[in-house]
Structures are given as structure tokens and as C-alpha cells.
C-alpha atoms as a PDB file:
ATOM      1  CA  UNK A   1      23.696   4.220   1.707  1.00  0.00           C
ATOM      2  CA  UNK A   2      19.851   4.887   2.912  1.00  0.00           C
ATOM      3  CA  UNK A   3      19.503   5.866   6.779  1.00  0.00           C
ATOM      4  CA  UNK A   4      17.091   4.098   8.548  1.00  0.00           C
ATOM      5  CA  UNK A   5      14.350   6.537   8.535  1.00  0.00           C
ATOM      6  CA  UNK A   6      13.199   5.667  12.395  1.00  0.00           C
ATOM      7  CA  UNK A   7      10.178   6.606  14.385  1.00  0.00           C
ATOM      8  CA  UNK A   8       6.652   7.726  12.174  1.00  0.00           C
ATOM      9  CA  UNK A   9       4.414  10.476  12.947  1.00  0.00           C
ATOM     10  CA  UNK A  10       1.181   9.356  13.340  1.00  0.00           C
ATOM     11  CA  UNK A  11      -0.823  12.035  11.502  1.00  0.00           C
ATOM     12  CA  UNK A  12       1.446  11.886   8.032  1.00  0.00           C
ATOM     13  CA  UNK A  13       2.971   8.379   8.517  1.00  0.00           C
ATOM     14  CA  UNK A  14       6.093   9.818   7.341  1.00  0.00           C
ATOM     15  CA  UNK A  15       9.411   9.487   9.647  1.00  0.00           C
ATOM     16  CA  UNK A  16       9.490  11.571  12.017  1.00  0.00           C
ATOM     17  CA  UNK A  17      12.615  13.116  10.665  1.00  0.00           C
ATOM     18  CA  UNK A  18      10.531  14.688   7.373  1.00  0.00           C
ATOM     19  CA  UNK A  19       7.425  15.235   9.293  1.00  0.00           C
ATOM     20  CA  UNK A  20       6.055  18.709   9.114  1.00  0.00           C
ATOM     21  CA  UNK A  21       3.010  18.739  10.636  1.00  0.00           C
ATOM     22  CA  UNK A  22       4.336  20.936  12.810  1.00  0.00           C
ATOM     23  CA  UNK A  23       3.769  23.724  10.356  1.00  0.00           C
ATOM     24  CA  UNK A  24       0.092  22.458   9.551  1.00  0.00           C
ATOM     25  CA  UNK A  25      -2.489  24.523   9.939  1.00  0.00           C
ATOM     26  CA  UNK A  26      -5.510  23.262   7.970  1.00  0.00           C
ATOM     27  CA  UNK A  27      -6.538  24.928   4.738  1.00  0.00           C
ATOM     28  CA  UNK A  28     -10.140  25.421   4.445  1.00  0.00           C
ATOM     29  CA  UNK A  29     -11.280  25.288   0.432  1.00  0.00           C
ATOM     30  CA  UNK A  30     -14.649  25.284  -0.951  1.00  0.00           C
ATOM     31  CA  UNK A  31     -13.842  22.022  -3.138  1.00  0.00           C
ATOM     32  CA  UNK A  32     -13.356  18.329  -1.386  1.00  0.00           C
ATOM     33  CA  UNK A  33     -10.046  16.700  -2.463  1.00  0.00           C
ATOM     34  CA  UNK A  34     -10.087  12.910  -2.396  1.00  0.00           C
ATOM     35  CA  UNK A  35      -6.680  11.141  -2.534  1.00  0.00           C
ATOM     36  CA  UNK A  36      -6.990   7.805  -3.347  1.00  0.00           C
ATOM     37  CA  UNK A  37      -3.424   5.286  -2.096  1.00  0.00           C
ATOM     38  CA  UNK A  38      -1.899   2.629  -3.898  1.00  0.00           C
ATOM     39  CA  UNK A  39      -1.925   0.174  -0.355  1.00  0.00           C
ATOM     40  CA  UNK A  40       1.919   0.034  -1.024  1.00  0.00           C
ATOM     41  CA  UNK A  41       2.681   3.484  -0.622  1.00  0.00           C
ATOM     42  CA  UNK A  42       1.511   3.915   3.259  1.00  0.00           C
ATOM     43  CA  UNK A  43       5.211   3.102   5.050  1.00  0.00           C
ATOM     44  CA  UNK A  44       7.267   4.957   2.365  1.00  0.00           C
ATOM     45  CA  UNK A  45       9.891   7.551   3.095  1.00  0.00           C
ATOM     46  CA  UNK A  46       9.466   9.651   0.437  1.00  0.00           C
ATOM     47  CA  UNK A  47       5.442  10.532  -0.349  1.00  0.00           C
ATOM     48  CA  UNK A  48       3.411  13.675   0.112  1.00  0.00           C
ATOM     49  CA  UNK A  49      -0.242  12.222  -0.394  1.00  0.00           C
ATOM     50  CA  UNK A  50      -0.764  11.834   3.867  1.00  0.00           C
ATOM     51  CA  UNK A  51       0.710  15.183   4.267  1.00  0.00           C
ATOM     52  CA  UNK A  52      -1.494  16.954   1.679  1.00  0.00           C
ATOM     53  CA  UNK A  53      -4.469  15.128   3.149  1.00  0.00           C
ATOM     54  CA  UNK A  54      -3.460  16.979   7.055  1.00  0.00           C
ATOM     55  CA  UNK A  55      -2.866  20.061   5.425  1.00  0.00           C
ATOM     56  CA  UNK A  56      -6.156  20.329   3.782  1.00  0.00           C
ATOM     57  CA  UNK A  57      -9.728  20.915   5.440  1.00  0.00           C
ATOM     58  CA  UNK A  58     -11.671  19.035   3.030  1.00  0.00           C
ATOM     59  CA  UNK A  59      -9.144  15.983   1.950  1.00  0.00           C
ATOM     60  CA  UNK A  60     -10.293  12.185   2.602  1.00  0.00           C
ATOM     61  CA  UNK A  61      -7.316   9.931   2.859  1.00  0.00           C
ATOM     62  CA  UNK A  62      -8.432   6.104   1.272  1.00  0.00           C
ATOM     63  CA  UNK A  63      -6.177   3.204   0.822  1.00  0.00           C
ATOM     64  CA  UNK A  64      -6.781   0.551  -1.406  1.00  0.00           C
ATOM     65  CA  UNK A  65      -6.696  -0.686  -4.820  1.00  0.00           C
ATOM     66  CA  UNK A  66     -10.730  -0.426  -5.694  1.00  0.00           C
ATOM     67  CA  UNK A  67     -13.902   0.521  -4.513  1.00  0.00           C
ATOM     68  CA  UNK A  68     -17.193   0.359  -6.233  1.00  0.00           C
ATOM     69  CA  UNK A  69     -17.749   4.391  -6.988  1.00  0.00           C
ATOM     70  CA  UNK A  70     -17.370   7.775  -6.286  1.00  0.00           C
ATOM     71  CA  UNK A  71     -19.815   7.800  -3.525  1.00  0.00           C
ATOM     72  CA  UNK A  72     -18.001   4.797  -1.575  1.00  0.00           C
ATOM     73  CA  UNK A  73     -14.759   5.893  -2.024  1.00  0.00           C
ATOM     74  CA  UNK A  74     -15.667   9.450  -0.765  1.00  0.00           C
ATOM     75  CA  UNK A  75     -17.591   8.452   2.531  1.00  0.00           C
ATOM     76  CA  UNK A  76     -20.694  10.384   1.023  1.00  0.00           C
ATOM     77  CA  UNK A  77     -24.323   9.433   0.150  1.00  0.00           C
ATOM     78  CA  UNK A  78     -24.623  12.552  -1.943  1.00  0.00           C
ATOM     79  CA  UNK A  79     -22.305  13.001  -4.838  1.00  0.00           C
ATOM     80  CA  UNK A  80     -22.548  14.163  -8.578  1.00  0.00           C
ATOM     81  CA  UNK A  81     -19.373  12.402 -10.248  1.00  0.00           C
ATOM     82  CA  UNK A  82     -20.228  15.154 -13.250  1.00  0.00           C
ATOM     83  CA  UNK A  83     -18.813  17.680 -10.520  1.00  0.00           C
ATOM     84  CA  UNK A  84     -15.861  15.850  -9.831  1.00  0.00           C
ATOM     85  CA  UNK A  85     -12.418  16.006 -11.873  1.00  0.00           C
ATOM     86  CA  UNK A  86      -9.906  13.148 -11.566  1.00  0.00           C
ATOM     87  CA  UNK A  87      -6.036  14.431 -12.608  1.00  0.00           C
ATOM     88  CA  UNK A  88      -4.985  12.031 -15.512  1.00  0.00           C
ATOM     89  CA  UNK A  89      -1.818  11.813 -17.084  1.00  0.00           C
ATOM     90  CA  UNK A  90      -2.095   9.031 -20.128  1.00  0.00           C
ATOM     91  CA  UNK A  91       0.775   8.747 -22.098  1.00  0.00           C
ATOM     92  CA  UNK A  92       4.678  10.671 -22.477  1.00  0.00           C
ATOM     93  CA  UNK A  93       3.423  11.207 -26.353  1.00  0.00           C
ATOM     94  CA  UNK A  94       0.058  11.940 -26.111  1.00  0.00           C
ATOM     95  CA  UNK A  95       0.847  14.453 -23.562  1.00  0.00           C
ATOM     96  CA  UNK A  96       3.966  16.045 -25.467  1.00  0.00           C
ATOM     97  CA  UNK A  97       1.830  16.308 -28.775  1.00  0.00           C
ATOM     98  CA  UNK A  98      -1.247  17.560 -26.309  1.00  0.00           C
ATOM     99  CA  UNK A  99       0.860  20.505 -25.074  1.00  0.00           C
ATOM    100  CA  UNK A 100       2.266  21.112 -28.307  1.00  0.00           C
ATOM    101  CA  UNK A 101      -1.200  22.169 -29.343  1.00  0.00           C
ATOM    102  CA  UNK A 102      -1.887  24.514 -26.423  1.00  0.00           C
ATOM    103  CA  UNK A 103      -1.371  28.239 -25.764  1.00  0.00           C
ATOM    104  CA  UNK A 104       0.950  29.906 -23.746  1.00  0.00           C
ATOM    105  CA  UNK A 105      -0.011  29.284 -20.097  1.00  0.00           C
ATOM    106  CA  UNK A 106      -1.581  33.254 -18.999  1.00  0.00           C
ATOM    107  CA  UNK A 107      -3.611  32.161 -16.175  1.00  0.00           C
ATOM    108  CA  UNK A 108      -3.327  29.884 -13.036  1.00  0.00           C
ATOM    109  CA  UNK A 109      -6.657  28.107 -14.798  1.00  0.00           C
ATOM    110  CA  UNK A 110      -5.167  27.805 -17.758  1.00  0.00           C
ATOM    111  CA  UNK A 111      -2.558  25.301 -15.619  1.00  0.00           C
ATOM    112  CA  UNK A 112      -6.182  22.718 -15.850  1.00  0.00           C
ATOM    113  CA  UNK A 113      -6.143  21.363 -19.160  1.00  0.00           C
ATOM    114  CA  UNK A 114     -10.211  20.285 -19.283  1.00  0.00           C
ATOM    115  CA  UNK A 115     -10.363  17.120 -21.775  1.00  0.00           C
ATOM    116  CA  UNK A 116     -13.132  15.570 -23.809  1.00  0.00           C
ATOM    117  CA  UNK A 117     -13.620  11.594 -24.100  1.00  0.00           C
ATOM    118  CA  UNK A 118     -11.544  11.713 -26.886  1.00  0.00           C
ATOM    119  CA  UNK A 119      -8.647  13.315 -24.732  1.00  0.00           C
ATOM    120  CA  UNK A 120      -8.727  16.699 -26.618  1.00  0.00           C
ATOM    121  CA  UNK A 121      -8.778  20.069 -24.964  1.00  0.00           C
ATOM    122  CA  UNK A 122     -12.845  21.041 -24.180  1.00  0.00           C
ATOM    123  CA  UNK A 123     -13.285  24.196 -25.816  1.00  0.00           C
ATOM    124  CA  UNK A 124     -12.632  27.468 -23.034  1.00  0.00           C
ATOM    125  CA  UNK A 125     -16.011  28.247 -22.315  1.00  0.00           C
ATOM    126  CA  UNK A 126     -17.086  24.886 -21.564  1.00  0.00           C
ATOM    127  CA  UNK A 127     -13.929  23.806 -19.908  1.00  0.00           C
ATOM    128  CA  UNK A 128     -14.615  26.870 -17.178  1.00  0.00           C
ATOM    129  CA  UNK A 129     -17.942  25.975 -16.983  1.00  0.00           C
ATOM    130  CA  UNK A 130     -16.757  22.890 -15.431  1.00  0.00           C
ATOM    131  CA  UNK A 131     -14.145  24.164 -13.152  1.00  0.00           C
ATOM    132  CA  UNK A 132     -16.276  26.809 -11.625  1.00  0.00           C
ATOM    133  CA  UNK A 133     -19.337  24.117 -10.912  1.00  0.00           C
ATOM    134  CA  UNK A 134     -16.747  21.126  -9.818  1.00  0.00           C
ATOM    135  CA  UNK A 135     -17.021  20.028  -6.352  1.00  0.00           C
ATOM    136  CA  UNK A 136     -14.153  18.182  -6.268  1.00  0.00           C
ATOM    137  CA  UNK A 137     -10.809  16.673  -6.876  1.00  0.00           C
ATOM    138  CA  UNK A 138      -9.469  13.278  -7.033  1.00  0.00           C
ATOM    139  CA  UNK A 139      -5.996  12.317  -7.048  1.00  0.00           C
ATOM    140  CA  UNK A 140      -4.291   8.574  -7.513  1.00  0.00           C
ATOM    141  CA  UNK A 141      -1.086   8.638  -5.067  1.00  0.00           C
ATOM    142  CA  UNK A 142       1.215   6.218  -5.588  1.00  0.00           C
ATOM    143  CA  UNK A 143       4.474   5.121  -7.770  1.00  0.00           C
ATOM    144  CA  UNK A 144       3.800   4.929 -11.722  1.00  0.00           C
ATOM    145  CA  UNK A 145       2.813   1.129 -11.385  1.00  0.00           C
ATOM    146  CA  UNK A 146       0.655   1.565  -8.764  1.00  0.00           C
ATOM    147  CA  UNK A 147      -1.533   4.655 -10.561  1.00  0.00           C
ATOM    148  CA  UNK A 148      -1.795   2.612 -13.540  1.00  0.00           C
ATOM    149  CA  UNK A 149      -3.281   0.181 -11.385  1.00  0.00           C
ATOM    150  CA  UNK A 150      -5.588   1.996  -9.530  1.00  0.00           C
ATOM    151  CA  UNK A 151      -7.153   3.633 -12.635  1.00  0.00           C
ATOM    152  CA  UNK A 152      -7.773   0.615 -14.528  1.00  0.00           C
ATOM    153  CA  UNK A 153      -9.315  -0.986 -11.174  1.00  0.00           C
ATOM    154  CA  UNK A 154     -11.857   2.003 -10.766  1.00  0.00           C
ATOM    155  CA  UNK A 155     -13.686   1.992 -13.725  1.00  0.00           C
ATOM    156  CA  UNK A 156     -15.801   4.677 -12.124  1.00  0.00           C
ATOM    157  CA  UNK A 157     -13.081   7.411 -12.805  1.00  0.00           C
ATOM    158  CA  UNK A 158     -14.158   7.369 -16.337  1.00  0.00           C
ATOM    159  CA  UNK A 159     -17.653   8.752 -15.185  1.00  0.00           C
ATOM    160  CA  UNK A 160     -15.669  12.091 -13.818  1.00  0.00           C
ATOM    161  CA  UNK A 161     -14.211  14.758 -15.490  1.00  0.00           C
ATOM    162  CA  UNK A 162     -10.671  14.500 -16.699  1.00  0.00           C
ATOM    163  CA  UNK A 163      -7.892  16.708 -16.621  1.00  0.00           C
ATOM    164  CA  UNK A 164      -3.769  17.198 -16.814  1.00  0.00           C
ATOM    165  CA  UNK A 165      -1.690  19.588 -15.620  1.00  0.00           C
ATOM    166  CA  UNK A 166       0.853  21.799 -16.840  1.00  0.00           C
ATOM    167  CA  UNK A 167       2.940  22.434 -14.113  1.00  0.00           C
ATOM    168  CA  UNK A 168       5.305  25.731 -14.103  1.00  0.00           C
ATOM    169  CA  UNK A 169       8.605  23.298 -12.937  1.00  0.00           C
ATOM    170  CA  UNK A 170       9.820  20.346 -12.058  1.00  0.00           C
ATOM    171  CA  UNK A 171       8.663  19.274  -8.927  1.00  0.00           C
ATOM    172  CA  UNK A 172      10.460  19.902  -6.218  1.00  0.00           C
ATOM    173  CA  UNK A 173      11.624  16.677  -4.998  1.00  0.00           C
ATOM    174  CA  UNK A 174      15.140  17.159  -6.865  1.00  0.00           C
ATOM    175  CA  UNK A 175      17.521  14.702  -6.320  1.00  0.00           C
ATOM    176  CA  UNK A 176      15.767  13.233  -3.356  1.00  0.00           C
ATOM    177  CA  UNK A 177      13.309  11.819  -5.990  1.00  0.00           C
ATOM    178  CA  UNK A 178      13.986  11.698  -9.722  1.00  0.00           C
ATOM    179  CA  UNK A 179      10.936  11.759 -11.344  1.00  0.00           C
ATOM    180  CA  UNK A 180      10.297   9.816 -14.871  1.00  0.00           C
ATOM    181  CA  UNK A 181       8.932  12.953 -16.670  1.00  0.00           C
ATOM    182  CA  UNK A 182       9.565  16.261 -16.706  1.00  0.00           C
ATOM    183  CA  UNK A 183       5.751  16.884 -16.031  1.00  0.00           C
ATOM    184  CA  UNK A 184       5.476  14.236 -13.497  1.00  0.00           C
ATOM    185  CA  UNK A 185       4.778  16.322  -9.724  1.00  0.00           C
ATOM    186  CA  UNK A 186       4.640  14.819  -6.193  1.00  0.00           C
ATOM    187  CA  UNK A 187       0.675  14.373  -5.162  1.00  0.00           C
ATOM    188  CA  UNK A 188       0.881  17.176  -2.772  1.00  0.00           C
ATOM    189  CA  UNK A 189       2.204  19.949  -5.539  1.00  0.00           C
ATOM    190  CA  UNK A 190      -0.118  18.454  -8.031  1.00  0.00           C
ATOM    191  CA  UNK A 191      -3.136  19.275  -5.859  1.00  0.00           C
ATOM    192  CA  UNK A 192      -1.613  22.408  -4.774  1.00  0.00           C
ATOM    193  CA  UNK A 193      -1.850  23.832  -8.389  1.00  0.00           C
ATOM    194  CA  UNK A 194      -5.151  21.861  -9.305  1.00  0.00           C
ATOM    195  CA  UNK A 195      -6.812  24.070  -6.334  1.00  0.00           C
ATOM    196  CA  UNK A 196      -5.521  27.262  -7.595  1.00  0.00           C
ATOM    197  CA  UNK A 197      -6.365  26.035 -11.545  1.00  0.00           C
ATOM    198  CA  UNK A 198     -10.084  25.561 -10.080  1.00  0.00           C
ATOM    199  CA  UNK A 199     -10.672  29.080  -8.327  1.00  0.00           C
ATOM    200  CA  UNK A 200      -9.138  28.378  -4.912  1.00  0.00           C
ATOM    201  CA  UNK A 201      -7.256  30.816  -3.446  1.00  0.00           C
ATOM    202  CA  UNK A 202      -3.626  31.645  -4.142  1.00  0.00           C
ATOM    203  CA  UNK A 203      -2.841  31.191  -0.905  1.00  0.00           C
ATOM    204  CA  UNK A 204      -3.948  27.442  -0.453  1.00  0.00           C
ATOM    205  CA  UNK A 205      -1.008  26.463  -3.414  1.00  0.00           C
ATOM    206  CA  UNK A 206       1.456  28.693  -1.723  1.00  0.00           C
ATOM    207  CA  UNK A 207       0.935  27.305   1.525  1.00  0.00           C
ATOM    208  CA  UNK A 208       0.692  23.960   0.396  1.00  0.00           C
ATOM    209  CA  UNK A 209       4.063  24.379  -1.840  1.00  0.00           C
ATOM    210  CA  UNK A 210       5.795  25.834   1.282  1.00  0.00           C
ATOM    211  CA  UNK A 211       4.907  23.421   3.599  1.00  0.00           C
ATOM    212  CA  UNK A 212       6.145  20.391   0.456  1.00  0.00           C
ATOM    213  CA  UNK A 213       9.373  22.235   0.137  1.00  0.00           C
ATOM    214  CA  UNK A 214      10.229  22.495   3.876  1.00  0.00           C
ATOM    215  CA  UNK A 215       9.166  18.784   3.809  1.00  0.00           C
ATOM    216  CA  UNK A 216      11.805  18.312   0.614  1.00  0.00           C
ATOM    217  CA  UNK A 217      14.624  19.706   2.835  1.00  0.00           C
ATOM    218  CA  UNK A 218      13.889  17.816   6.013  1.00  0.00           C
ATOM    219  CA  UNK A 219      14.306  14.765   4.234  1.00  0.00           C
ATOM    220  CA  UNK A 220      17.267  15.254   2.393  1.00  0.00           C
ATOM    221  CA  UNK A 221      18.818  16.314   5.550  1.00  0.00           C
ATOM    222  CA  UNK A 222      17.806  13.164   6.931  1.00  0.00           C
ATOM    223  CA  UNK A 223      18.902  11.119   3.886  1.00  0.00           C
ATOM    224  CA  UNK A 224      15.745   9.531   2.954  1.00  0.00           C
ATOM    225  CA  UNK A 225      15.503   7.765  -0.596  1.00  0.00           C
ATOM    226  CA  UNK A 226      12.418   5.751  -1.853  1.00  0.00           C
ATOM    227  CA  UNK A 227      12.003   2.151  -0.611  1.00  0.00           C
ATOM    228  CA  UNK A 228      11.676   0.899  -4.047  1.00  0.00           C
ATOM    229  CA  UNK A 229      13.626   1.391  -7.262  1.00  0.00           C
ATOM    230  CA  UNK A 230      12.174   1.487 -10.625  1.00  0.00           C
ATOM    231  CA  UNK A 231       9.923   4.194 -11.814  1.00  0.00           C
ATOM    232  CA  UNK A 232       7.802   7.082  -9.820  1.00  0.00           C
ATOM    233  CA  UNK A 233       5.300   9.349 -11.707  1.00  0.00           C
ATOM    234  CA  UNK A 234       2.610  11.811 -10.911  1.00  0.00           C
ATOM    235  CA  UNK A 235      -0.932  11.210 -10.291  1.00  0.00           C
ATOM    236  CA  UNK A 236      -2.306   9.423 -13.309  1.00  0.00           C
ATOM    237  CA  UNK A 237      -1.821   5.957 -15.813  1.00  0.00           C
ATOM    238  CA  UNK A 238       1.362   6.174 -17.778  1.00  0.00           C
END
């Protein structure tokens, strides 16, 4: 049966049972990260997005389903979307037959699969082109329902750069949270390896990953399940 999770922090919104911000200290990184939430998701048990966006320097935290672009969402006058790569997902085939196709994985960048409007790989030299000038990251958070629905209502996401991950496990939610896909990785490990993928340092994924997996234990000690049934995935459309 799932506990009743209690009293919230007010920094991470999680219960104060799984709350970790205890063990925050806030990573600086040259690149903005901008998580954008599925307005369902604030009040669940078991998320990561508000935890990555205390842990981080240069996250901005926005709930909603749309805003007009880039700029709003952000909080910024200034912004090149060109600069900016949004983690995508697309389909269980597409992505089986896409990493089918790619090397063996030799470096942390190599993690960032760069695509093309056509959803192929870019070619190397462009795709770190565009990792070293990118300025940011952006990140849907939320269950696989809600992602979908927050990329089709932000037709601005199309104007950014567009990438998947190949992540080196399973994420580390476990049992606490199956996952639908074997790719599929909470918001705050996804991130985590995005960073290091784009040139930030090592240190900002392991700290990030360590703080997740301390988070992980609390709540299983605690007995915390999602709120909802049906289907979680990682940060992107299915």
C-alpha cells in the first residue's frame, strides 16, 4: 500500500521524507538549463525536475503547458534558439533503428546524439560545432503523456536544436519507478549526462547523479510510488 508521503519541502516540492536539499550545493555551469513542467507533475512523489532545478546554478524552473517562445519561457530578452538544444526522444523504433546505426559510445559527447530535421545523426564535425557554441538546454519534465503534450503545444522547440541520449544504464529509479523504455531516464539524470555530453565538467553529472541516487534511496525507504498509474518516460514525445 502507498504511505502518505506527508509534509513538502518548499525548495524541491518533494515530501519531506525524499528531500535532499540538504546535500545541495549549487552547481555553477557555463550553459543555462531550462526545465519546462507538465502543470500535473508539481505535487508528485516521485520526480526529480524541482530537485535538478536547486541543484543547478543556471536552471529556470517553468510550469505550464505553453508559452509563446524560447525567450518567454526562459525569462530572457536575449536568446539565440540556434544555441539552444531541446532533449527529444520520438519514437521506441525510430530510436532502436537510430542506435542501431551508431558507433560504439568512446566519449561522454558521444552520449549527445546531434540530429538533422530529418532525425538523422548531423555529421561529427558539425554536430560538435553545435555543442561547443550551445548556450543551453531544455528539458520537458513530466510523465510520457504529459511530454507529448508539451512538445506538440510549443511549436517553438522545433526552432532549437535536437538531440537524444544514449544513456550508459537504466536509470536509477529501479523499482521505485519502472520506466517504459530501457532508454527512458528521470529528468534530473538526463540533464546530468546532457551537461557532461556538452563540455561541462565531470563533476556537475557526478554530483548531480549522487545527489538523484541518495534521493532514490530516501524514497524507497519512505515507500513512495507515483500518484498515477499508466506510463512514465524520459524527457521527450513518445
Amino acid at each position: 500500500m502507498r504511505r502518505q508521503a506527508g509534509a513538502r519541502c518548499a525548495r524541491c516540492e518533494k515530501p519531506a521524507v525524499a528531500c535532499v536539499c540538504d546535500r545541495v550545493t549549487p552547481l555553477p555551469t557555463s550553459r543555462r538549463v531550462l526545465i519546462l513542467r507538465h502543470p500535473q507533475e508539481p505535487g508528485e512523489d516521485v520526480g526529480s525536475g524541482a530537485t535538478a532545478a536547486v541543484a543547478l546554478e543556471r536552471a529556470v524552473l517553468r510550469t505550464g503547458l505553453s508559452w509563446p517562445n524560447l525567450r518567454r519561457a526562459l525569462g530572457e530578452r536575449c536568446v539565440e534558439p540556434r544555441r539552444w538544444i531541446v532533449l527529444y526522444l520520438g519514437s521506441a523504433t525510430a530510436y532502436a533503428d537510430l542506435l542501431a546505426a551508431l558507433p560504439s559510445v568512446r566519449t561522454p559527447a558521444d552520449r549527445l546524439v546531434l540530429l538533422d530535421r530529418r532525425g538523422m545523426p548531423r555529421e561529427p564535425g558539425e554536430a560538435q560545432r553545435i555543442r561547443e557554441e550551445s548556450a543551453g538546454l531544455v528539458v520537458l519534465d513530466g510523465s510520457w503523456r504529459q511530454a507529448k503534450a508539451l512538445w506538440w503545444r510549443n511549436p517553438w522547440l522545433l526552432k532549437l536544436q535536437r538531440a537524444v541520449l544514449r544513456p550508459p544504464h537504466r536509470s536509477l529509479y529501479g523499482r521505485v519507478r519502472r520506466e517504459p523504455r530501457r532508454e527512458c531516464l528521470a529528468t534530473i539524470e538526463s540533464i546530468a549526462y546532457a551537461l557532461e555530453a556538452l563540455g561541462e565538467p565531470a563533476t556537475v553529472r557526478a554530483s548531480l547523479i549522487a545527489l538523484f541516487r541518495e534521493q532514490v534511496a530516501r524514497m524507497r525507504r519512505a515507500g513512495l510510488r507515483p500518484r498515477r498509474r499508466g506510463r512514465r518516460g524520459s524527457r521527450g514525445p513518445r
